[in-house]
Protein backbone atom coordinates (compact mmCIF):
# COMPACT_ATOMS: atom_id res chain seq x y z
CA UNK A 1 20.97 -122.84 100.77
CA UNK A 2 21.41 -119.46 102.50
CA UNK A 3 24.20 -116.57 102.68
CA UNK A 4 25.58 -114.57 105.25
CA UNK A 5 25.89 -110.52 104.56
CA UNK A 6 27.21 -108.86 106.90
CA UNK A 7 27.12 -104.83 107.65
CA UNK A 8 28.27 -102.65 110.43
CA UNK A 9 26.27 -100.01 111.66
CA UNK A 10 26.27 -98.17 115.04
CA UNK A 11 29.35 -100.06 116.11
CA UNK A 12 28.01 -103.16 115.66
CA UNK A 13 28.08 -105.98 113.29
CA UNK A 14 24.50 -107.20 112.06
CA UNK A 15 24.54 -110.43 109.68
CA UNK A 16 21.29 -111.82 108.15
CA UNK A 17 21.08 -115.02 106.34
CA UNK A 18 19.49 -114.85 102.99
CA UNK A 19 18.61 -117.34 99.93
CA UNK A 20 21.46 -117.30 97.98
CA UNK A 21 19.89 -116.52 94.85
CA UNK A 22 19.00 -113.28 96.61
CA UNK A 23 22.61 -112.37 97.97
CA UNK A 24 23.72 -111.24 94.92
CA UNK A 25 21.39 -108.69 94.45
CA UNK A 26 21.31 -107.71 97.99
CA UNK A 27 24.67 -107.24 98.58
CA UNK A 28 25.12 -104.66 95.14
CA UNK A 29 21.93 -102.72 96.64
CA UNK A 30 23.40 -102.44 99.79
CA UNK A 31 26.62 -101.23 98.32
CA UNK A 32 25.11 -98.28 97.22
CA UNK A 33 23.53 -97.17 100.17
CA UNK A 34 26.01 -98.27 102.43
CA UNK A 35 29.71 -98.82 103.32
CA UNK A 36 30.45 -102.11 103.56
CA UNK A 37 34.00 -102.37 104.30
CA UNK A 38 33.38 -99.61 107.47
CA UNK A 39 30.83 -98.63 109.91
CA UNK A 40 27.69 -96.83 108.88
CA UNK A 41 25.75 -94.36 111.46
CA UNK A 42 22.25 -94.61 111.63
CA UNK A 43 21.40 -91.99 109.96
CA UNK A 44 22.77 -93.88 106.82
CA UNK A 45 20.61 -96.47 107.42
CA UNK A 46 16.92 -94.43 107.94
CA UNK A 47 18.45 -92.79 104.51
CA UNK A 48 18.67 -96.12 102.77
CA UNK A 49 15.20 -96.88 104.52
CA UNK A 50 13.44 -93.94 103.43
CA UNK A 51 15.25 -94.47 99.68
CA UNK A 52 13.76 -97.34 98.98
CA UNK A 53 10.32 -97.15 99.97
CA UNK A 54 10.74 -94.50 98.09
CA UNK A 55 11.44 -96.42 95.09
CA UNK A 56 9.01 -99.16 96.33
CA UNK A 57 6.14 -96.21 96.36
CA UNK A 58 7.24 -95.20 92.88
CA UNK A 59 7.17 -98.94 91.68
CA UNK A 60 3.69 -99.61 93.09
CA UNK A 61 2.37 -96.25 91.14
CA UNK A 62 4.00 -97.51 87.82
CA UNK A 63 1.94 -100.90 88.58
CA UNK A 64 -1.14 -99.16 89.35
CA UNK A 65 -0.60 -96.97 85.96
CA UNK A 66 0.04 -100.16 83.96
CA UNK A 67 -3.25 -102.07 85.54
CA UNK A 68 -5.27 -98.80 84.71
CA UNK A 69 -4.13 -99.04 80.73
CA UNK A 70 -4.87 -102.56 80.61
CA UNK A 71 -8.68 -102.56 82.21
CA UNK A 72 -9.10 -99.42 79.96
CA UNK A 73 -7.80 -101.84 76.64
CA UNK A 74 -10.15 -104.60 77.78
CA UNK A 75 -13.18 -102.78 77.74
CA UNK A 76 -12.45 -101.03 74.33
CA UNK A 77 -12.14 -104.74 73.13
């Protein structure tokens, strides 16, 4: 089953459809990066872009960091 989020930017409405176990979480990230009752320029949305493959980026280096400690453990074993 799927939800409908909605957000104006530029003028215009864009909704997506999502899983609805996702919507949740969607919706309260997009709250912070975004107005969601109002319209939101697009310079909102390359910030909310840029912001979180930001914290993508930071997410893949804690990963990497994390993989690194655990071949490191298996060879001292």
């Amino acid at each position: 089953m799927s939800t409908k989020i909605g957000l104006h930017i530029g003028g215009r409405r864009f909704d997506v459809d999502v899983e609805k176990k996702f919507a949740k979480f969607l919706e309260q990230q997009m709250a912070k990066d975004f107005n969601m009752d109002g319209n939101n320029d697009l310079k909102a949305l390359l910030q909310a872009y840029v912001r979180k493959n930001h914290e993508l980026y930071v997410q893949n280096q804690q990963v990497e960091e994390i993989l690194k400690k655990l071949d490191n453990e298996d060879v001292i074993l």
